[in-house]
PDB file of N, CA and C in Angstrom:
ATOM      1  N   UNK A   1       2.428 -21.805  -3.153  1.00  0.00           N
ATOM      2  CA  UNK A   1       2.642 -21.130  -4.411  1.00  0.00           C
ATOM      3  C   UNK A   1       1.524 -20.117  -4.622  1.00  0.00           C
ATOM      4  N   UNK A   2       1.877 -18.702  -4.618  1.00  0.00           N
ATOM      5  CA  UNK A   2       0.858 -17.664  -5.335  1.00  0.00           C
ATOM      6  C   UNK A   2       0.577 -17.707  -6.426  1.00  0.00           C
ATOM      7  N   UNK A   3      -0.774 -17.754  -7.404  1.00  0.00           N
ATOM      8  CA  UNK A   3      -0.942 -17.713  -8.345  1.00  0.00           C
ATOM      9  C   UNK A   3      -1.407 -16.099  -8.977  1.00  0.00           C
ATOM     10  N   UNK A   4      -0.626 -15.770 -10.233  1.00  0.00           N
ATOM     11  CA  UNK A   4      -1.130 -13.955 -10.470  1.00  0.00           C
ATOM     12  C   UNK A   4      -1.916 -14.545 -11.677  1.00  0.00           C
ATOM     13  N   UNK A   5      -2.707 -15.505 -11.570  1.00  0.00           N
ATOM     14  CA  UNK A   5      -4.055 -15.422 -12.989  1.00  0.00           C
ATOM     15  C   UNK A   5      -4.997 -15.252 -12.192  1.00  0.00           C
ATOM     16  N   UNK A   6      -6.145 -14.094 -12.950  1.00  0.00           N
ATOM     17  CA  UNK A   6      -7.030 -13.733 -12.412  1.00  0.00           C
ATOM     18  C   UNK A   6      -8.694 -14.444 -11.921  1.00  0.00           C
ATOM     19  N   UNK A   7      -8.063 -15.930 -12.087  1.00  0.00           N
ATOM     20  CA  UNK A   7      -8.940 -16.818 -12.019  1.00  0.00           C
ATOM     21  C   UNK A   7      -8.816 -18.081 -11.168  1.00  0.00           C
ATOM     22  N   UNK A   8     -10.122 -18.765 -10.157  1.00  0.00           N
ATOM     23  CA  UNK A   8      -9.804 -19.296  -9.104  1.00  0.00           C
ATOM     24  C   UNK A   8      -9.392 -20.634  -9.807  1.00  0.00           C
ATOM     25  N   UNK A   9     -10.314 -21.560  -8.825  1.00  0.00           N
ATOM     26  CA  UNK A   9      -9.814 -22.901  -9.003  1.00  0.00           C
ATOM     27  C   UNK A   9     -11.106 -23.146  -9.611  1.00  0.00           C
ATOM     28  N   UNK A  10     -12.006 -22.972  -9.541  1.00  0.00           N
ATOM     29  CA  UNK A  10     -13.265 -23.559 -10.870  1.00  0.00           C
ATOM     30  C   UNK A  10     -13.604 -22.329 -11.817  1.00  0.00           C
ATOM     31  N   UNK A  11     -12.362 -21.630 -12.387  1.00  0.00           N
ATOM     32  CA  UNK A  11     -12.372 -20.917 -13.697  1.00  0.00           C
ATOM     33  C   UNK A  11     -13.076 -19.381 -13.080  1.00  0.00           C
ATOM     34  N   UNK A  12     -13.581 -19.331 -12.254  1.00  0.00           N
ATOM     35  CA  UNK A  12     -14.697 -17.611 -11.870  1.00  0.00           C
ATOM     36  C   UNK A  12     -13.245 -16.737 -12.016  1.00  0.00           C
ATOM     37  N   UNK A  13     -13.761 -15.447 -12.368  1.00  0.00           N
ATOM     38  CA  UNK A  13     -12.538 -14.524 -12.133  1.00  0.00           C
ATOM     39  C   UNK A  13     -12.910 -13.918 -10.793  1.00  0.00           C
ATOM     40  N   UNK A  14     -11.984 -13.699 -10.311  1.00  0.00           N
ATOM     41  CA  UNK A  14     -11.183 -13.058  -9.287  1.00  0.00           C
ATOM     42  C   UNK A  14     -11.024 -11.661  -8.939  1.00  0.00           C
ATOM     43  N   UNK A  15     -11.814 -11.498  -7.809  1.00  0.00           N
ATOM     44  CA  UNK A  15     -11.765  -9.301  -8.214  1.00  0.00           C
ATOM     45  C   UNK A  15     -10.591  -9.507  -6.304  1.00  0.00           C
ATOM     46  N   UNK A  16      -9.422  -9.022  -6.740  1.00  0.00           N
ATOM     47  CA  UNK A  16      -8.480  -8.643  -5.767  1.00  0.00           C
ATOM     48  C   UNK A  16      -9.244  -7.557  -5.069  1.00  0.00           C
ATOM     49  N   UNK A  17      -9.104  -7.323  -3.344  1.00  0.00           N
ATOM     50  CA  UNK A  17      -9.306  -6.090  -3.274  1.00  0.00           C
ATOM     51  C   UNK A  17      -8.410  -5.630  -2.053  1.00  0.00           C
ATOM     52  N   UNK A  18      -7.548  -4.498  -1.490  1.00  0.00           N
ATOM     53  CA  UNK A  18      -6.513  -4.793  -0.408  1.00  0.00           C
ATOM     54  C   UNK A  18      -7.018  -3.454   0.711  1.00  0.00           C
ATOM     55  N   UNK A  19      -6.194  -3.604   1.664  1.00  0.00           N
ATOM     56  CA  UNK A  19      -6.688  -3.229   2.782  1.00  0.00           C
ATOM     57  C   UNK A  19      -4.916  -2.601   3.336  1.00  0.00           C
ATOM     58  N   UNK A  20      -4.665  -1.812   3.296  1.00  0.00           N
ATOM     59  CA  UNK A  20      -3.460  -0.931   3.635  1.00  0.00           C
ATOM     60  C   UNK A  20      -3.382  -0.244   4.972  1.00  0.00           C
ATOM     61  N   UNK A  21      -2.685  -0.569   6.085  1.00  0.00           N
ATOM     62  CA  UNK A  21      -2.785   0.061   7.461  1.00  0.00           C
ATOM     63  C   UNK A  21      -1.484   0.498   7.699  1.00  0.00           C
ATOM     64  N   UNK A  22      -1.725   1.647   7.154  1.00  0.00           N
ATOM     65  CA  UNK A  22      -0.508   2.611   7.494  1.00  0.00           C
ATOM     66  C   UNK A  22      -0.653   4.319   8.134  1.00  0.00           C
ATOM     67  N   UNK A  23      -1.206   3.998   9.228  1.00  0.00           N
ATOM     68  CA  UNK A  23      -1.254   5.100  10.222  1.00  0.00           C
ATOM     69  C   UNK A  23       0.072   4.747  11.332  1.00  0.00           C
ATOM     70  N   UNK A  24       0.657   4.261  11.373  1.00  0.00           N
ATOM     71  CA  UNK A  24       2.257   4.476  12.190  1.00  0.00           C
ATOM     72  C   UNK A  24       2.643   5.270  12.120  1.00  0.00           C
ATOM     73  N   UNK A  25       3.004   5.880  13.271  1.00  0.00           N
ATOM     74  CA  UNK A  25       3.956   7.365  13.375  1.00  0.00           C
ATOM     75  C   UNK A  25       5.387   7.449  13.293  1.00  0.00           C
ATOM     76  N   UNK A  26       6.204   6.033  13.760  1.00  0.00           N
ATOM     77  CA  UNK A  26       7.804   5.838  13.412  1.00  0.00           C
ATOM     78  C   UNK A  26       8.322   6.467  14.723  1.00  0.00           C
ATOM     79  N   UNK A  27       7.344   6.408  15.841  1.00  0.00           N
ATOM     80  CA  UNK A  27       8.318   6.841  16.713  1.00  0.00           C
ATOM     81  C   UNK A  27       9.406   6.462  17.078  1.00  0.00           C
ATOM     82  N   UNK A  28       9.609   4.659  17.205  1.00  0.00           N
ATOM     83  CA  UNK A  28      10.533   4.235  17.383  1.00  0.00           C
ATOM     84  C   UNK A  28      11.722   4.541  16.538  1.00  0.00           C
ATOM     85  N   UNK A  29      11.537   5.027  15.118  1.00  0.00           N
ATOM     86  CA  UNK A  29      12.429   5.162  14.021  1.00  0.00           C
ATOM     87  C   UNK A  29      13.282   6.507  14.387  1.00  0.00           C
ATOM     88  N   UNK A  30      12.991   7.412  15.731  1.00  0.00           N
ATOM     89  CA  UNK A  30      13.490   8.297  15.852  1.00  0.00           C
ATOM     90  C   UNK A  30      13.052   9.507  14.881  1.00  0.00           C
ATOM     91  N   UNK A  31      12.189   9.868  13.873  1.00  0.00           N
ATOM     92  CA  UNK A  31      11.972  10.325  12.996  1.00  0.00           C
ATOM     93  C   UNK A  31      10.379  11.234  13.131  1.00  0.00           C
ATOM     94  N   UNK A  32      10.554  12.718  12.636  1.00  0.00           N
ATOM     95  CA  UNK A  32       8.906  13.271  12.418  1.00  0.00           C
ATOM     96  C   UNK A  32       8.719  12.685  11.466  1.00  0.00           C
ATOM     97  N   UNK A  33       9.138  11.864  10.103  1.00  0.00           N
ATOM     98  CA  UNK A  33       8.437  12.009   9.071  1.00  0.00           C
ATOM     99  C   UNK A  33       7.829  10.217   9.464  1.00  0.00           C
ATOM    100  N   UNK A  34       6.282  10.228   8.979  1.00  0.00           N
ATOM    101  CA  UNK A  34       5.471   8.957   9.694  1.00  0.00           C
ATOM    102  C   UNK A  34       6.434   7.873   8.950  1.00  0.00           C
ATOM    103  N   UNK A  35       5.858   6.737   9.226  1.00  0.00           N
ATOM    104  CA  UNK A  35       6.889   5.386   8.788  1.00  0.00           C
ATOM    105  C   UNK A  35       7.059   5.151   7.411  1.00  0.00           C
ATOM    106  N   UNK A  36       5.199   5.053   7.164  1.00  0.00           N
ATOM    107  CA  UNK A  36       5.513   4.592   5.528  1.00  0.00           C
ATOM    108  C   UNK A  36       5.737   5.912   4.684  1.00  0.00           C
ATOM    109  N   UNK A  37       6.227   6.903   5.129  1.00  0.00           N
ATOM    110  CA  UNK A  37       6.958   7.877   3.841  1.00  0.00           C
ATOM    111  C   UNK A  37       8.063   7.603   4.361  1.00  0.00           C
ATOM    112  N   UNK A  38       8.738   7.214   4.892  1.00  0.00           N
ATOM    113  CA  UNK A  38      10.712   6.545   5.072  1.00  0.00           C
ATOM    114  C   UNK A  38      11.095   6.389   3.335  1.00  0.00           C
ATOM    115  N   UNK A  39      11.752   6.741   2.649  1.00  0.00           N
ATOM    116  CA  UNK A  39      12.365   6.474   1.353  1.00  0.00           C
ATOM    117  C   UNK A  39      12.995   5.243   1.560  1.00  0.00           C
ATOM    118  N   UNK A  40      12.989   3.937   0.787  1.00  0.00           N
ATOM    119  CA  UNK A  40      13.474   3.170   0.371  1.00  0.00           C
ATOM    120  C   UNK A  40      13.748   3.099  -0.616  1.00  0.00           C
ATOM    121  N   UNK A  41      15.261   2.991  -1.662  1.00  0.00           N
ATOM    122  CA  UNK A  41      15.342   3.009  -2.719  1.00  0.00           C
ATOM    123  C   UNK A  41      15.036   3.827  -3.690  1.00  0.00           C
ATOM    124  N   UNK A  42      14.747   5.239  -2.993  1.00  0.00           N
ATOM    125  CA  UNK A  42      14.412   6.318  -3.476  1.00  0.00           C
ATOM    126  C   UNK A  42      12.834   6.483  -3.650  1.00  0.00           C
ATOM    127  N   UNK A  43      12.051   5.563  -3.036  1.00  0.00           N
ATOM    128  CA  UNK A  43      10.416   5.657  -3.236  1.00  0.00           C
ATOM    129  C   UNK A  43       9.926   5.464  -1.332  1.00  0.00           C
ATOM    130  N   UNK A  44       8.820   6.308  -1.044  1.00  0.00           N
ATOM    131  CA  UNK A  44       8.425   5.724   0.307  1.00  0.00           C
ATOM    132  C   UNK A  44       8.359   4.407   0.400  1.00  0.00           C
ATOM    133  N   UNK A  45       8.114   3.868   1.440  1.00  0.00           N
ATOM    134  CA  UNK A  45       7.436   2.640   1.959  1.00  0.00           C
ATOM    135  C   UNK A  45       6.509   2.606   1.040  1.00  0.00           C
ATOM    136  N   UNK A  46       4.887   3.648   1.465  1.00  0.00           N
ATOM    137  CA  UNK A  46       4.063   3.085   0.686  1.00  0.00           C
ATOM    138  C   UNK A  46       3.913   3.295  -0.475  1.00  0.00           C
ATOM    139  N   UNK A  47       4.689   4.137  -1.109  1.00  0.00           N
ATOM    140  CA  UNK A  47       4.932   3.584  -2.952  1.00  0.00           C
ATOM    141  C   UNK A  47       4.835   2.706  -3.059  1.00  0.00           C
ATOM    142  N   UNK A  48       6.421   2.047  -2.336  1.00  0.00           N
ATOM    143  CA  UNK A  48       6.295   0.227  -2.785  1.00  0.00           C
ATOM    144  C   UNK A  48       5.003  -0.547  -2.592  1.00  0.00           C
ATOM    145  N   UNK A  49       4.628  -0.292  -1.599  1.00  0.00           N
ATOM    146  CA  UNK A  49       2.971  -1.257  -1.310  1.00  0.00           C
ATOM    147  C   UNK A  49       2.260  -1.105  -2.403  1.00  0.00           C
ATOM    148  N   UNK A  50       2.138  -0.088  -2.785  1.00  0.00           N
ATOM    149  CA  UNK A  50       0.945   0.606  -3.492  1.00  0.00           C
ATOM    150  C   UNK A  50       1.284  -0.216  -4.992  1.00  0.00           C
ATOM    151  N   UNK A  51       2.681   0.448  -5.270  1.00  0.00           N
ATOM    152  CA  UNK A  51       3.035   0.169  -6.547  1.00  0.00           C
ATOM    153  C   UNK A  51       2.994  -1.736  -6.581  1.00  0.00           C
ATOM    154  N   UNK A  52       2.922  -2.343  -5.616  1.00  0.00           N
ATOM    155  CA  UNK A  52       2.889  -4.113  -5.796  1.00  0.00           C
ATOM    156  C   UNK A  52       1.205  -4.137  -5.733  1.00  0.00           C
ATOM    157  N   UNK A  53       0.833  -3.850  -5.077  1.00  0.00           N
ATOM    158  CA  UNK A  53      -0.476  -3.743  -5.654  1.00  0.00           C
ATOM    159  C   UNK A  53      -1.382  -3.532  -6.782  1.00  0.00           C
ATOM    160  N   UNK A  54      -0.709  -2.481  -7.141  1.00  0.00           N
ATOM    161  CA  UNK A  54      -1.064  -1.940  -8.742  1.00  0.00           C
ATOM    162  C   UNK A  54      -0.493  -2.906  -9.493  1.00  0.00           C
ATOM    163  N   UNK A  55       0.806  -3.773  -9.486  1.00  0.00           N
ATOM    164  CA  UNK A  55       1.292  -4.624 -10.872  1.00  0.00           C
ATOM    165  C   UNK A  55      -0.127  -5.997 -10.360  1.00  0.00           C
ATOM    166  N   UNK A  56      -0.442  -6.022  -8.880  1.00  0.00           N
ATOM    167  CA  UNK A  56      -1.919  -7.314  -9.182  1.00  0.00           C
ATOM    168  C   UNK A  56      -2.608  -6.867  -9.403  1.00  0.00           C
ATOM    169  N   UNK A  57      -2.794  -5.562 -10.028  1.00  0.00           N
ATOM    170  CA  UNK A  57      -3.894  -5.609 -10.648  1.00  0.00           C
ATOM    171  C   UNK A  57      -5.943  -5.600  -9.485  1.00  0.00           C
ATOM    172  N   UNK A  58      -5.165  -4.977  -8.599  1.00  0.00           N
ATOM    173  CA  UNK A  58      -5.918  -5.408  -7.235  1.00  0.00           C
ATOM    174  C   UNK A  58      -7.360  -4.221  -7.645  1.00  0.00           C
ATOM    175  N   UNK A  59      -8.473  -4.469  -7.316  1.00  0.00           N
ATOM    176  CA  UNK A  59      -9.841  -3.676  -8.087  1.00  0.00           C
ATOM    177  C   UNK A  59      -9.544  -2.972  -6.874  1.00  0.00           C
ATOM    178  N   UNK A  60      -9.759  -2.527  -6.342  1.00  0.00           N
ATOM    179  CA  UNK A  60      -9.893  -1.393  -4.980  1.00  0.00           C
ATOM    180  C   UNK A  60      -8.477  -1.591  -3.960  1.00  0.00           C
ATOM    181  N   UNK A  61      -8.136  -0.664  -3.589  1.00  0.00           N
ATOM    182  CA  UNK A  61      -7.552  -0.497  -2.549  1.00  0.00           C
ATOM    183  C   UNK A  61      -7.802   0.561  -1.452  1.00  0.00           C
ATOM    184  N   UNK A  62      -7.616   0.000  -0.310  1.00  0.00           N
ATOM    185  CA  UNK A  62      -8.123   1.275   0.598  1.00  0.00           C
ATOM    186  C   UNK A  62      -6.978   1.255   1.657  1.00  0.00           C
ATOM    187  N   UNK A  63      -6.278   2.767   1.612  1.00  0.00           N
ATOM    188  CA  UNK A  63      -5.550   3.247   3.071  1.00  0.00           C
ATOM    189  C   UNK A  63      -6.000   3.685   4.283  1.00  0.00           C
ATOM    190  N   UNK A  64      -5.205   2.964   5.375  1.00  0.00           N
ATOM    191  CA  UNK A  64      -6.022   3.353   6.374  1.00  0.00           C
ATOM    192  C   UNK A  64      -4.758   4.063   6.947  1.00  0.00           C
ATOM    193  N   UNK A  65      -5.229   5.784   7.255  1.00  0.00           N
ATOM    194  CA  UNK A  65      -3.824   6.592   7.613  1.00  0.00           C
ATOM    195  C   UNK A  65      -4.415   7.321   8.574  1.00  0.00           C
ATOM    196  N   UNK A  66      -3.402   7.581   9.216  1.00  0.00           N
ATOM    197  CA  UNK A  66      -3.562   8.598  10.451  1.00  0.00           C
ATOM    198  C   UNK A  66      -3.749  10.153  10.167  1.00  0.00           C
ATOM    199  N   UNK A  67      -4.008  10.880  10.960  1.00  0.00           N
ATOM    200  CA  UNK A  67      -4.265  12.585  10.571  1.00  0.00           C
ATOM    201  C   UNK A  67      -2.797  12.953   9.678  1.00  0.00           C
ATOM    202  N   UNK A  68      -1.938  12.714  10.015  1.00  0.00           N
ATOM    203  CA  UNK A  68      -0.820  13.195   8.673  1.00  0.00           C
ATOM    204  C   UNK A  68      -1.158  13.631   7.998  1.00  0.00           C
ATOM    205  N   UNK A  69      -0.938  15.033   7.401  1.00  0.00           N
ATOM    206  CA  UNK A  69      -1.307  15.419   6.208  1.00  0.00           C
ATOM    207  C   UNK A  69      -0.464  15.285   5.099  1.00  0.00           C
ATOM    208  N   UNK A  70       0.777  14.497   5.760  1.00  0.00           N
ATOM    209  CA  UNK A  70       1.702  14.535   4.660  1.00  0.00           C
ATOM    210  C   UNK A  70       1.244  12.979   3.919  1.00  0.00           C
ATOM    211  N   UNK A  71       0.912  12.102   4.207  1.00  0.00           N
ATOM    212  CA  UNK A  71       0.679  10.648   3.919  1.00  0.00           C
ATOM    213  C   UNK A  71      -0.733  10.885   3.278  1.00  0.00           C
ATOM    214  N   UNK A  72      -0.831  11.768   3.371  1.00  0.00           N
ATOM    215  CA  UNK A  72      -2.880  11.995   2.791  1.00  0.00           C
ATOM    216  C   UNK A  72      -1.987  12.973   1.383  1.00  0.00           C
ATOM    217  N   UNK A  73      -1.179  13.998   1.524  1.00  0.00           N
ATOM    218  CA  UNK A  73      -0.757  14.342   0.529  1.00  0.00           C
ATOM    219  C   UNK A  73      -0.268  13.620  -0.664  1.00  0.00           C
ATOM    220  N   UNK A  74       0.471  12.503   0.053  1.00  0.00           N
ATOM    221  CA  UNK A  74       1.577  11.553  -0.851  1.00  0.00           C
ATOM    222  C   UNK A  74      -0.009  10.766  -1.337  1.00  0.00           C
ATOM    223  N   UNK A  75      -0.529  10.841  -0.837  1.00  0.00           N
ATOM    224  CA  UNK A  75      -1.841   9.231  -1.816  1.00  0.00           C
ATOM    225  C   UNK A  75      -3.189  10.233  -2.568  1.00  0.00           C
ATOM    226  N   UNK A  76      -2.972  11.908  -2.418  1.00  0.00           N
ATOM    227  CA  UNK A  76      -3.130  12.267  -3.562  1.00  0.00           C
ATOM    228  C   UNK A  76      -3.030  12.181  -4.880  1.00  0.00           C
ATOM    229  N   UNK A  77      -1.011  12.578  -4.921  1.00  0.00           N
ATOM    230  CA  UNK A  77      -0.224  12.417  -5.984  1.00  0.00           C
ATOM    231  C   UNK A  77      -0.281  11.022  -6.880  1.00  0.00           C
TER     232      UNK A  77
END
C-alpha cells in the first residue's frame, strides 16, 4: 500500500524528490519525434510523469534528457 501523507512512520515529514530518465530516442517506435513527447491522450508521455509528480507534491524533480531540443523545449513550457 502507497501512502500520499507527507509523513513517515515516526511522524518526520517527508521531502519527495524524483529522478526522470527520459533521453530515449523511440527508435524502435519508428518515429523522429523522441519517446516521451509520443501524445497520449492528448498530453506527451512526459506530461503525464511530470503532471503525477506534481499531484505528490514531490520537492524537486530532475530530467535526465538527451540533446533534443524539442524535450528541453517541452520542460521549458
Amino acid at each position: 500500500m502507497v501512502s500520499l501523507t507527507p509523513f513517515g512512520a515516526q511522524g518526520n515529514l517527508i521531502f519527495m524528490k524524483a529522478l526522470v530518465l527520459s533521453a530515449g530516442h523511440g527508435k524502435r517506435m519508428c518515429s523522429s519525434i523522441p519517446k516521451v513527447l509520443h501524445p497520449i491522450l492528448g498530453r506527451p508521455l512526459l506530461g503525464w510523469v511530470l503532471k503525477a509528480l506534481e499531484a505528490l507534491n514531490c520537492e524537486e524533480i530532475i530530467v535526465v534528457c538527451g540533446p533534443e531540443k524539442s524535450v528541453i523545449e517541452f520542460l521549458k513550457d
